[in-house]
PDB file of N, CA and C in Angstrom:
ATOM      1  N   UNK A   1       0.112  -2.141 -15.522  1.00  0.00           N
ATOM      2  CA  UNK A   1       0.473  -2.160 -16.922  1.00  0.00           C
ATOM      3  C   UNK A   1       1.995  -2.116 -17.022  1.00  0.00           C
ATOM      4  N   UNK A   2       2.707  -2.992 -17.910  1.00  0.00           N
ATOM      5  CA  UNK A   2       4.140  -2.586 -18.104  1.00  0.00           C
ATOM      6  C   UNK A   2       4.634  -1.353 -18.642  1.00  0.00           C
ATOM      7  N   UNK A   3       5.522  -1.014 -18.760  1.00  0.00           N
ATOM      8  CA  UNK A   3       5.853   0.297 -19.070  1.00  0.00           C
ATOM      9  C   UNK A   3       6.928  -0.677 -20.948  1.00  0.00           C
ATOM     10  N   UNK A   4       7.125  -1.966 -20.914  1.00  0.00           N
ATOM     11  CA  UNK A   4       7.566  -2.203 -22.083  1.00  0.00           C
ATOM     12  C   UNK A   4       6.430  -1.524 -23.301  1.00  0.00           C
ATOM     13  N   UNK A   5       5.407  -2.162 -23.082  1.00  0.00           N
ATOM     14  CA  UNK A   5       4.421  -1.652 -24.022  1.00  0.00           C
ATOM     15  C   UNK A   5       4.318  -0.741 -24.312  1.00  0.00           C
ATOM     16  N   UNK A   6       4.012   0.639 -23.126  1.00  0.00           N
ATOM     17  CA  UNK A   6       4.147   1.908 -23.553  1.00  0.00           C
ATOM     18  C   UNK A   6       5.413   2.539 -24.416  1.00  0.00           C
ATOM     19  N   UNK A   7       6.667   2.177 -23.744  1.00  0.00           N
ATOM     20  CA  UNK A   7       8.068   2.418 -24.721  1.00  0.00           C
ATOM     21  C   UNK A   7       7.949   1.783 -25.665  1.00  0.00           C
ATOM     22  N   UNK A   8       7.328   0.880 -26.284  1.00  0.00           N
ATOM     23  CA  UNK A   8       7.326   0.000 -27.566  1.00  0.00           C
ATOM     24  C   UNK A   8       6.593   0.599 -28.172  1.00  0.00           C
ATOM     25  N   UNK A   9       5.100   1.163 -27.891  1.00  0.00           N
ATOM     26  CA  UNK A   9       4.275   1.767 -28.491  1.00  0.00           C
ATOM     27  C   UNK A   9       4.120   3.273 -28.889  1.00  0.00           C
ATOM     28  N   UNK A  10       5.025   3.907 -27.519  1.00  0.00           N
ATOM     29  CA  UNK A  10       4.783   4.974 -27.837  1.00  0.00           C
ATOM     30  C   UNK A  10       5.993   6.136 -27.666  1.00  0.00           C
ATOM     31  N   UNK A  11       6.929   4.953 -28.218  1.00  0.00           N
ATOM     32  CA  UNK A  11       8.062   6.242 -28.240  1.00  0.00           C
ATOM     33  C   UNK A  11       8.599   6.621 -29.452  1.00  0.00           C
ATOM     34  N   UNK A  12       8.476   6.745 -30.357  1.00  0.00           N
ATOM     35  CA  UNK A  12       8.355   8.254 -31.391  1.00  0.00           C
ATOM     36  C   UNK A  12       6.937   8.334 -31.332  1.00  0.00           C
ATOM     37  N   UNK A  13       7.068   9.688 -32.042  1.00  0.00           N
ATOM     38  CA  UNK A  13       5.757  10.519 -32.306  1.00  0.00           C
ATOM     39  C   UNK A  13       5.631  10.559 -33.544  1.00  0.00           C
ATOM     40  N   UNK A  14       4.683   9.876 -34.361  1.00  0.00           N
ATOM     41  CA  UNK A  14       4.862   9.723 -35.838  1.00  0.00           C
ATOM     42  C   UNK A  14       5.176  11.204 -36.604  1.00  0.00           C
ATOM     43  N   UNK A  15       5.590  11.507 -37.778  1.00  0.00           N
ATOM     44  CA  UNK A  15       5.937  12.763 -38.572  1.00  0.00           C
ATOM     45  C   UNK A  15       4.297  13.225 -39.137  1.00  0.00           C
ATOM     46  N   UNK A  16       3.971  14.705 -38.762  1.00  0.00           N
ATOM     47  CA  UNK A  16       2.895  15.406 -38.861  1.00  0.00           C
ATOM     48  C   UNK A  16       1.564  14.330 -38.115  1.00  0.00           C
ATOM     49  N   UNK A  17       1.725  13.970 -36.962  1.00  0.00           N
ATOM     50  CA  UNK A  17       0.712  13.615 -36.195  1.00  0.00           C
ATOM     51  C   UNK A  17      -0.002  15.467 -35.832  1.00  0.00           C
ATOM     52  N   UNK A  18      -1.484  14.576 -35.847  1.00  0.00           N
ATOM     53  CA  UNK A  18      -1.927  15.994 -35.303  1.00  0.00           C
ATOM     54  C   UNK A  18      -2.492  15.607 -33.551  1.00  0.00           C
ATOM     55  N   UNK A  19      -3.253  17.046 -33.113  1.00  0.00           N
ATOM     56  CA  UNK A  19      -3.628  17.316 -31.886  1.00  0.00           C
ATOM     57  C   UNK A  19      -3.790  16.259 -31.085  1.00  0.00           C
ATOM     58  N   UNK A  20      -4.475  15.877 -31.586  1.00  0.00           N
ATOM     59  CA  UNK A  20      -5.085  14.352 -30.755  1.00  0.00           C
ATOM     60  C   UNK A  20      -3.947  12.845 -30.302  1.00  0.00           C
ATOM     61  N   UNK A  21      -3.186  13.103 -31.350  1.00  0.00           N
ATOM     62  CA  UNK A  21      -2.258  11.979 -31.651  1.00  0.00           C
ATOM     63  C   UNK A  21      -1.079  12.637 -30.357  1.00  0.00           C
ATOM     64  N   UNK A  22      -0.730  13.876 -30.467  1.00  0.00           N
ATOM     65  CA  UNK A  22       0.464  14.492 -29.833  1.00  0.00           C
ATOM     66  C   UNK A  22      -0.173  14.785 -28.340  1.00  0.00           C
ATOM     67  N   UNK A  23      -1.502  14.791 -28.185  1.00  0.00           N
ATOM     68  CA  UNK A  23      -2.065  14.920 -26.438  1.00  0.00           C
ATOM     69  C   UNK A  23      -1.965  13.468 -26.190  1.00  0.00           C
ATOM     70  N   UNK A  24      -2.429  12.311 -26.698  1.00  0.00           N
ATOM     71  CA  UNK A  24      -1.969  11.148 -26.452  1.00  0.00           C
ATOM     72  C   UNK A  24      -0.778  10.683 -26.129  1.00  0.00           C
ATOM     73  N   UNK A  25       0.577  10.911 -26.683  1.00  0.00           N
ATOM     74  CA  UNK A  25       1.396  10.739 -26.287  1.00  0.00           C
ATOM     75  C   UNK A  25       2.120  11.647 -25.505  1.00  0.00           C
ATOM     76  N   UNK A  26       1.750  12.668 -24.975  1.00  0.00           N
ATOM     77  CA  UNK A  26       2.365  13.252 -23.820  1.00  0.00           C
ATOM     78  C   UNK A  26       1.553  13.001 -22.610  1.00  0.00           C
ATOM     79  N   UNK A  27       0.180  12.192 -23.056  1.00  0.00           N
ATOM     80  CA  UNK A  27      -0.547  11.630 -21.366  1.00  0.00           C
ATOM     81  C   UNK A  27       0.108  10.914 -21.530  1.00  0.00           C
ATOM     82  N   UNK A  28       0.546   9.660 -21.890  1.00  0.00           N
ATOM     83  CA  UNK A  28       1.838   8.585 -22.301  1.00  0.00           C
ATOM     84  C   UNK A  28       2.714   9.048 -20.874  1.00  0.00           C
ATOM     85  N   UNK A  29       3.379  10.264 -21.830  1.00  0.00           N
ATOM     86  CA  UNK A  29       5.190  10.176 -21.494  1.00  0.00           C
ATOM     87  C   UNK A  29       4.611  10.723 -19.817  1.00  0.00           C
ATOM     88  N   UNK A  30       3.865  11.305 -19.680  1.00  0.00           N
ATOM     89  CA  UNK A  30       3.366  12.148 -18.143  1.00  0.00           C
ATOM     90  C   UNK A  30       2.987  10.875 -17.762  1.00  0.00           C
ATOM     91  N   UNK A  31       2.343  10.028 -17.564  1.00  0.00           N
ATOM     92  CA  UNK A  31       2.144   8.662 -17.156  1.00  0.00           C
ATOM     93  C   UNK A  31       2.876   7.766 -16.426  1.00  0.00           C
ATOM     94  N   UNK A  32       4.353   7.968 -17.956  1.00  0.00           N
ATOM     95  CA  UNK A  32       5.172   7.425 -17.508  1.00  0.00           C
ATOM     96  C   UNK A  32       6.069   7.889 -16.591  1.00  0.00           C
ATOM     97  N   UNK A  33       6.409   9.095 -16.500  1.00  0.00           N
ATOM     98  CA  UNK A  33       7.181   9.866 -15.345  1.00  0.00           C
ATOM     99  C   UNK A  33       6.517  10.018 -13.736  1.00  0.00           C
ATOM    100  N   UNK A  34       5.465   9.683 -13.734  1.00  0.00           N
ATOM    101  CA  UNK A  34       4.717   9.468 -12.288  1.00  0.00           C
ATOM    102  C   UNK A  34       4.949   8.178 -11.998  1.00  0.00           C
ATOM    103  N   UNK A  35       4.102   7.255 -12.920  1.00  0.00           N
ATOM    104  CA  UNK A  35       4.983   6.451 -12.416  1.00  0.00           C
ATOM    105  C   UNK A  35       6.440   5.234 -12.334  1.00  0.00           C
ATOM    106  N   UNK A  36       6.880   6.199 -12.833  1.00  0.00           N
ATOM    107  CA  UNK A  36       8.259   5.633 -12.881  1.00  0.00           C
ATOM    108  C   UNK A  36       9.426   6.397 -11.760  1.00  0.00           C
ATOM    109  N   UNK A  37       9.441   7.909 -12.321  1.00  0.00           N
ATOM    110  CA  UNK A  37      10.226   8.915 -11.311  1.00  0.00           C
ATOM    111  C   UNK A  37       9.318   9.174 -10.227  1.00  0.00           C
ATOM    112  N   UNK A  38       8.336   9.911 -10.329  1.00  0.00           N
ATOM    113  CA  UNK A  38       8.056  10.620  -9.013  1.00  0.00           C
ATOM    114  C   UNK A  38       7.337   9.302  -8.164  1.00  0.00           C
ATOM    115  N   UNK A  39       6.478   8.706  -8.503  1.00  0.00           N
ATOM    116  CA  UNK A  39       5.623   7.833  -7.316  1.00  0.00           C
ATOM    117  C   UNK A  39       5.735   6.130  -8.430  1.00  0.00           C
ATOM    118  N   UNK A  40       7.100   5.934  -8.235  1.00  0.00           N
ATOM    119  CA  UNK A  40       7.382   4.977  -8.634  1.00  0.00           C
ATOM    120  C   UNK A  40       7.226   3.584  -7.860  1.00  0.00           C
ATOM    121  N   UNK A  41       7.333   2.526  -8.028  1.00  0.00           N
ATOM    122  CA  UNK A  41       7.257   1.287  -7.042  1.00  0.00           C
ATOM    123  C   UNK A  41       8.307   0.572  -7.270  1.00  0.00           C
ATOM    124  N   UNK A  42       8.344  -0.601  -6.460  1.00  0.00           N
ATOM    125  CA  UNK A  42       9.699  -0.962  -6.200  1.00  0.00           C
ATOM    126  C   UNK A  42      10.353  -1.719  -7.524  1.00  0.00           C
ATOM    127  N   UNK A  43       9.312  -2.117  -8.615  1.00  0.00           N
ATOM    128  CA  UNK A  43       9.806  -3.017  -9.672  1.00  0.00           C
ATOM    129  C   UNK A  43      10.581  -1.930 -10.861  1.00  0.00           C
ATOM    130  N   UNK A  44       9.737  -1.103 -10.778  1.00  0.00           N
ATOM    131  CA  UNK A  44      10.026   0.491 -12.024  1.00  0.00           C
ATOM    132  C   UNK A  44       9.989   0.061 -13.257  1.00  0.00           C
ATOM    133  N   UNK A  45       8.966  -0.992 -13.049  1.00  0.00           N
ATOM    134  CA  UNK A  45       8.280  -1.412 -14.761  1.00  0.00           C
ATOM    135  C   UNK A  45       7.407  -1.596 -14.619  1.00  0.00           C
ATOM    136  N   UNK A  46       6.467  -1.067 -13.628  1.00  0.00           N
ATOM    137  CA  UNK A  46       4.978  -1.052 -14.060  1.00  0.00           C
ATOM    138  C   UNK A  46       4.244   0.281 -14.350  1.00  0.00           C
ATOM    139  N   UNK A  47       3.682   0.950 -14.489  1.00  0.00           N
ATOM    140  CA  UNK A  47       2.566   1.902 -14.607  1.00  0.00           C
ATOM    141  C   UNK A  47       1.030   1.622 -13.583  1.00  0.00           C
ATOM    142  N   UNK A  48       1.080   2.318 -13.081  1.00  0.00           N
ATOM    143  CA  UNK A  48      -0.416   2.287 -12.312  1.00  0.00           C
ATOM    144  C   UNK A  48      -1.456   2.972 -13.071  1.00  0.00           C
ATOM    145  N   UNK A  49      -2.659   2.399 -12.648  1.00  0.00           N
ATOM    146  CA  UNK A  49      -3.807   2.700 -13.583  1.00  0.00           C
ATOM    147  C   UNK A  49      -4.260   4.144 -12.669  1.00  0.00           C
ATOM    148  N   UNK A  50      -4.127   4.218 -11.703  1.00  0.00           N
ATOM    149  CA  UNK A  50      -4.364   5.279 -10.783  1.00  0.00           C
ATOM    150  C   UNK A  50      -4.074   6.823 -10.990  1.00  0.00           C
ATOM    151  N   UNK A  51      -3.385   6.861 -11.904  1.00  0.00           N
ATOM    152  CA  UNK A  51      -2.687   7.978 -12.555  1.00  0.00           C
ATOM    153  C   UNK A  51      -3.525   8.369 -14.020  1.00  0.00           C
ATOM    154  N   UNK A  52      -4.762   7.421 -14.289  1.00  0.00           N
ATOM    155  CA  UNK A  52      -5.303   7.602 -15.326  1.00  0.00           C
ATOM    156  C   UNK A  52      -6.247   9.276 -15.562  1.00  0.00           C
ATOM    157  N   UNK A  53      -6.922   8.990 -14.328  1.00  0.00           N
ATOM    158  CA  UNK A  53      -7.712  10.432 -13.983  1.00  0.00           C
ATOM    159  C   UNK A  53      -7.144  11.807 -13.957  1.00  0.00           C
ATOM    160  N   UNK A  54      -5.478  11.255 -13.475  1.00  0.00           N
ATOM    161  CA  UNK A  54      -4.912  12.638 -13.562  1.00  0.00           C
ATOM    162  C   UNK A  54      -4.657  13.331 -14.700  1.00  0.00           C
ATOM    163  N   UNK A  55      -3.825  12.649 -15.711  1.00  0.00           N
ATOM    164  CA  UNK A  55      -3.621  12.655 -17.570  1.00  0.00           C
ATOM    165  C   UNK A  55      -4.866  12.609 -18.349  1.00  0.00           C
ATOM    166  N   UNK A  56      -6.040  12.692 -17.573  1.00  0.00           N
ATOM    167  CA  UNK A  56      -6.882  12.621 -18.593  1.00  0.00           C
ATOM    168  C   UNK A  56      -7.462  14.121 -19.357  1.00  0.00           C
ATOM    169  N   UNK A  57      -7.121  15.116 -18.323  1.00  0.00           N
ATOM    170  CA  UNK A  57      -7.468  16.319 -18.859  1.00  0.00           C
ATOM    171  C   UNK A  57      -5.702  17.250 -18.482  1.00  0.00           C
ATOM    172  N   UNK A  58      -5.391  17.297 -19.499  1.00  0.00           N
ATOM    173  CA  UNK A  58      -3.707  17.482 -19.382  1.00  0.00           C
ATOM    174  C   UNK A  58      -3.838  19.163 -19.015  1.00  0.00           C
ATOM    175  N   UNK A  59      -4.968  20.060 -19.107  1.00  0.00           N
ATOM    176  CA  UNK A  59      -5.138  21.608 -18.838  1.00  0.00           C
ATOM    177  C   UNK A  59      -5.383  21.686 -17.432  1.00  0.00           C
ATOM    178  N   UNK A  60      -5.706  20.403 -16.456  1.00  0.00           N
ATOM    179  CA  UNK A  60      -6.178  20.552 -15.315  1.00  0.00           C
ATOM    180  C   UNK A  60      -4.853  20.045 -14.879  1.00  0.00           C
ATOM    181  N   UNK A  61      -3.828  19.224 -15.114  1.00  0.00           N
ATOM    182  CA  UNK A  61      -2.598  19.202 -14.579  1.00  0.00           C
ATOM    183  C   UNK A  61      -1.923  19.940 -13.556  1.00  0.00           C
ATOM    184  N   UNK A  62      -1.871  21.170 -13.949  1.00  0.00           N
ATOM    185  CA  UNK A  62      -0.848  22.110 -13.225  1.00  0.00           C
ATOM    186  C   UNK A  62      -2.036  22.536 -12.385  1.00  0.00           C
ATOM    187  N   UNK A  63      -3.123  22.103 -11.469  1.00  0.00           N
ATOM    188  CA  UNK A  63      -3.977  22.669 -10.397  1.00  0.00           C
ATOM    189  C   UNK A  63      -3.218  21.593  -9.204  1.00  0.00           C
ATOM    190  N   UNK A  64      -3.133  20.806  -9.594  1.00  0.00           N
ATOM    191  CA  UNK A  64      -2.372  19.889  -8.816  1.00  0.00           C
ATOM    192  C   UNK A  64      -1.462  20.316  -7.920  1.00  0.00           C
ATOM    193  N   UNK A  65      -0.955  19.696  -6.749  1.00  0.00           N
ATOM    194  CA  UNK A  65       0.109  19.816  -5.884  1.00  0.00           C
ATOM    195  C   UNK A  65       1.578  18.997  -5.876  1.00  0.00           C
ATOM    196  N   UNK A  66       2.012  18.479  -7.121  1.00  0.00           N
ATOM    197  CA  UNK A  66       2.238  17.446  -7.303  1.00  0.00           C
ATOM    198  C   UNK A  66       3.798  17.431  -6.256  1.00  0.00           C
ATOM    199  N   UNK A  67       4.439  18.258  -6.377  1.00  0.00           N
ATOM    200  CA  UNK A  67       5.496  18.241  -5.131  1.00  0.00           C
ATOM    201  C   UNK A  67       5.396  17.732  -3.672  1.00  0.00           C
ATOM    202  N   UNK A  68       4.304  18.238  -3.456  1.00  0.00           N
ATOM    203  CA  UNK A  68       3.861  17.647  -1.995  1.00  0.00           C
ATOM    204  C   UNK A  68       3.278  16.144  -1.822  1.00  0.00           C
ATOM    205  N   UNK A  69       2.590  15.693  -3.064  1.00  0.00           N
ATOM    206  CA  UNK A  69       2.276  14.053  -3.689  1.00  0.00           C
ATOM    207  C   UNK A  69       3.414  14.131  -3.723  1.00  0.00           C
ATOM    208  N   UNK A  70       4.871  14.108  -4.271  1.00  0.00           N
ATOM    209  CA  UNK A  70       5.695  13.563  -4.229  1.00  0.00           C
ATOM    210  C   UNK A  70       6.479  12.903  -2.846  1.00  0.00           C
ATOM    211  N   UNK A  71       6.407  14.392  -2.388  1.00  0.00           N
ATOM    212  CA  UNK A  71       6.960  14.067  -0.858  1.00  0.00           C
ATOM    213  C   UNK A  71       6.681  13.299  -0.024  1.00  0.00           C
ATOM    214  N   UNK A  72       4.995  13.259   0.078  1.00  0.00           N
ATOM    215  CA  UNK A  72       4.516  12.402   0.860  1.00  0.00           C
ATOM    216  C   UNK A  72       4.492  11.037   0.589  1.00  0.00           C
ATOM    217  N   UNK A  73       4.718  10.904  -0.932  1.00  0.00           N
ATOM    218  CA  UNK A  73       4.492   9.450  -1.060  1.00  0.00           C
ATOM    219  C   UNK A  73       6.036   8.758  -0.909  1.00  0.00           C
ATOM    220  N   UNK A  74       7.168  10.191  -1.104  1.00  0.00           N
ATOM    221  CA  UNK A  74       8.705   9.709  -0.306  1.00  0.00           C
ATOM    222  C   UNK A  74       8.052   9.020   1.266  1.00  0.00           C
ATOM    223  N   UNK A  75       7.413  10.043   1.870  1.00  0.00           N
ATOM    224  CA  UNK A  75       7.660   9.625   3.385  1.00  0.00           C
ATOM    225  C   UNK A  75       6.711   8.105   3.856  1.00  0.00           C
ATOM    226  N   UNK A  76       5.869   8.069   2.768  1.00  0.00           N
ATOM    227  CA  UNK A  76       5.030   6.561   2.884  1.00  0.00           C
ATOM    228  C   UNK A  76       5.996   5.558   2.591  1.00  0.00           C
ATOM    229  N   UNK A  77       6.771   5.654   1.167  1.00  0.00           N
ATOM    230  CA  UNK A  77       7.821   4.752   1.037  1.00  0.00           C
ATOM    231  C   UNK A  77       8.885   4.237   2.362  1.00  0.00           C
ATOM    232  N   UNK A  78       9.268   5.691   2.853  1.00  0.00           N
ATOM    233  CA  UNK A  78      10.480   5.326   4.417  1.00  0.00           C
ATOM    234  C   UNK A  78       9.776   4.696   5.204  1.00  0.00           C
ATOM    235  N   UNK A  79       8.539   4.728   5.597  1.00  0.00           N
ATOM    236  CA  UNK A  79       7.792   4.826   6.435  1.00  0.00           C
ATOM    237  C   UNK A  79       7.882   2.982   6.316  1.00  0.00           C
ATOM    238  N   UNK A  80       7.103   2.656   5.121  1.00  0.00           N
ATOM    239  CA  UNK A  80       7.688   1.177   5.220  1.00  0.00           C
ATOM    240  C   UNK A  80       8.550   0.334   4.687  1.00  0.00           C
ATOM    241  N   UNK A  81       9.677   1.143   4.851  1.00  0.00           N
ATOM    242  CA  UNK A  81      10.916   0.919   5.246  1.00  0.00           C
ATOM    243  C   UNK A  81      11.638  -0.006   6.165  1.00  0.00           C
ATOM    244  N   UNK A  82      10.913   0.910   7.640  1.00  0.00           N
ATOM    245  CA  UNK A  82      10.811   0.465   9.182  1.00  0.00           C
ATOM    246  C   UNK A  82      10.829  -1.261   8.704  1.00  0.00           C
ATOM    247  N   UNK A  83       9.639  -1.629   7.946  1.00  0.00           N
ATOM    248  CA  UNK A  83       9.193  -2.877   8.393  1.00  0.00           C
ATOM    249  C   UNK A  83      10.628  -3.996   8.337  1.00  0.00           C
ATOM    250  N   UNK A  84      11.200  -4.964   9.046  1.00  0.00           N
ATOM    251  CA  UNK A  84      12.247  -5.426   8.869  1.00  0.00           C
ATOM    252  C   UNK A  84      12.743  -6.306   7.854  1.00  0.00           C
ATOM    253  N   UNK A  85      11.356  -6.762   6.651  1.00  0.00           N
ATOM    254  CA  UNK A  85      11.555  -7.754   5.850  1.00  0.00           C
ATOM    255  C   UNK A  85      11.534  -7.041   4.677  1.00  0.00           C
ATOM    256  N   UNK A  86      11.314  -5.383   4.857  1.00  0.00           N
ATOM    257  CA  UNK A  86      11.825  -4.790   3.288  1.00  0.00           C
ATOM    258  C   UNK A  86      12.976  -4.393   3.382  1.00  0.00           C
ATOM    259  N   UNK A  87      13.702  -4.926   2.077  1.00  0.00           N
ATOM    260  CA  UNK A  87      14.959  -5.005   1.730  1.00  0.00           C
ATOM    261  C   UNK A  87      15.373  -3.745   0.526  1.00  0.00           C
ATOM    262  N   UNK A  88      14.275  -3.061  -0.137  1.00  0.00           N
ATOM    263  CA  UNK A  88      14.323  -2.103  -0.761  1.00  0.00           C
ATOM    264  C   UNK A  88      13.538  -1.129  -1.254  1.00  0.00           C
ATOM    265  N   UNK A  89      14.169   0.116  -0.759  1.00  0.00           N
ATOM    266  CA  UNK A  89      12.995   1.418  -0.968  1.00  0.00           C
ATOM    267  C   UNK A  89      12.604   1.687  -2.344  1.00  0.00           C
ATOM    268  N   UNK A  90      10.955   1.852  -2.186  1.00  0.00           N
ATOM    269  CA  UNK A  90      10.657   2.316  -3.707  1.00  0.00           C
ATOM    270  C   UNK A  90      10.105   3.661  -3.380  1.00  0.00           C
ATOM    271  N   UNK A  91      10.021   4.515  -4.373  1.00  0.00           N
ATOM    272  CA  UNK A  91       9.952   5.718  -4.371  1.00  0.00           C
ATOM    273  C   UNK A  91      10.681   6.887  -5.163  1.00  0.00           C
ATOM    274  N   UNK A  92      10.800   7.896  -5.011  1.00  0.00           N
ATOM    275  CA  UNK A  92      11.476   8.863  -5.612  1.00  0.00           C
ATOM    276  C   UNK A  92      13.118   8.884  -4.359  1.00  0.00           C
ATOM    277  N   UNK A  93      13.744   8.152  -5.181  1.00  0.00           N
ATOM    278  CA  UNK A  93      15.180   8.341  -4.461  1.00  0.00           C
ATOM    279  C   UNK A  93      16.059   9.671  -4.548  1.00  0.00           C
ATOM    280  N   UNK A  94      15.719  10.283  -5.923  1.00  0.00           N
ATOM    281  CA  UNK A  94      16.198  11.263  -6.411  1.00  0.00           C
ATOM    282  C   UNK A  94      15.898  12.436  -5.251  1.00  0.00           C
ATOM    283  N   UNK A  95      14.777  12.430  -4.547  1.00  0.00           N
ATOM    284  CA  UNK A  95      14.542  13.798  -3.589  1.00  0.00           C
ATOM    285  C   UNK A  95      15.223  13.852  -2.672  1.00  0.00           C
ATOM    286  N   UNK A  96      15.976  12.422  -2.252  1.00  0.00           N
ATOM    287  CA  UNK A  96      16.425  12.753  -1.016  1.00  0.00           C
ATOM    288  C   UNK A  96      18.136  13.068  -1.180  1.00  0.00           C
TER     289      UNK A  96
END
C-alpha cells in the first residue's frame, strides 16, 4: 500500500471525532511508523500489509518485543547487504 494515501487520508483528525474514529487513526499513524521508521524497506513509500494483525488490537501492542523486531530486522537488512548487487540498505538506519 502507498503511504501517499494514508498521509492524504489520514492526516488530520477531524474536530470532535469520537473513539472509533481516533483508534483508527492512530492504527494509521502506528502503521505508518513500522513501516516506514522501524522495519522500513528500501522505497519508504510503501506500507506492508503484514503489520495489519499487529494494529489491530492497539491494547495488545505493548506485549510485543518490538526493539528486538527492530534489531533483528536491522541485522536481516546488513545481512543482505553482503550481496554485491545491493546498492542500498533498507531498514532502520537511525539504530545504528
Amino acid at each position: 500500500m502507498k503511504c501517499t494515501w494514508f498521509q492524504e487520508t489520514f492526516s488530520e483528525l477531524p474536530q470532535g471525532a469520537d473513539n472509533g474514529t481516533v483508534s483508527r487513526y492512530a492504527r494509521v499513524y502506528i502503521m505508518m511508523l513500522l513501516s516506514t521508521q522501524l522495519f522500513g524497506d528500501k522505497s519508504g513509500t510503501c506500507l506492508h500489509v503484514r503489520w495489519l494483525p499487529y494494529v489491530a488490537r492497539l491494547e495488545d501492542m505493548g506485549q510485543y518485543s518490538w526493539g528486538s523486531a527492530a534489531l533483528s530486522w536491522l541485522y536481516r537488512c546488513m545481512r543482505c547487504l553482503v550481496n554485491r548487487n545491493v546498492v542500498k540498505l533498507a531498514g532502520t538506519l537511525q539504530l545504528l
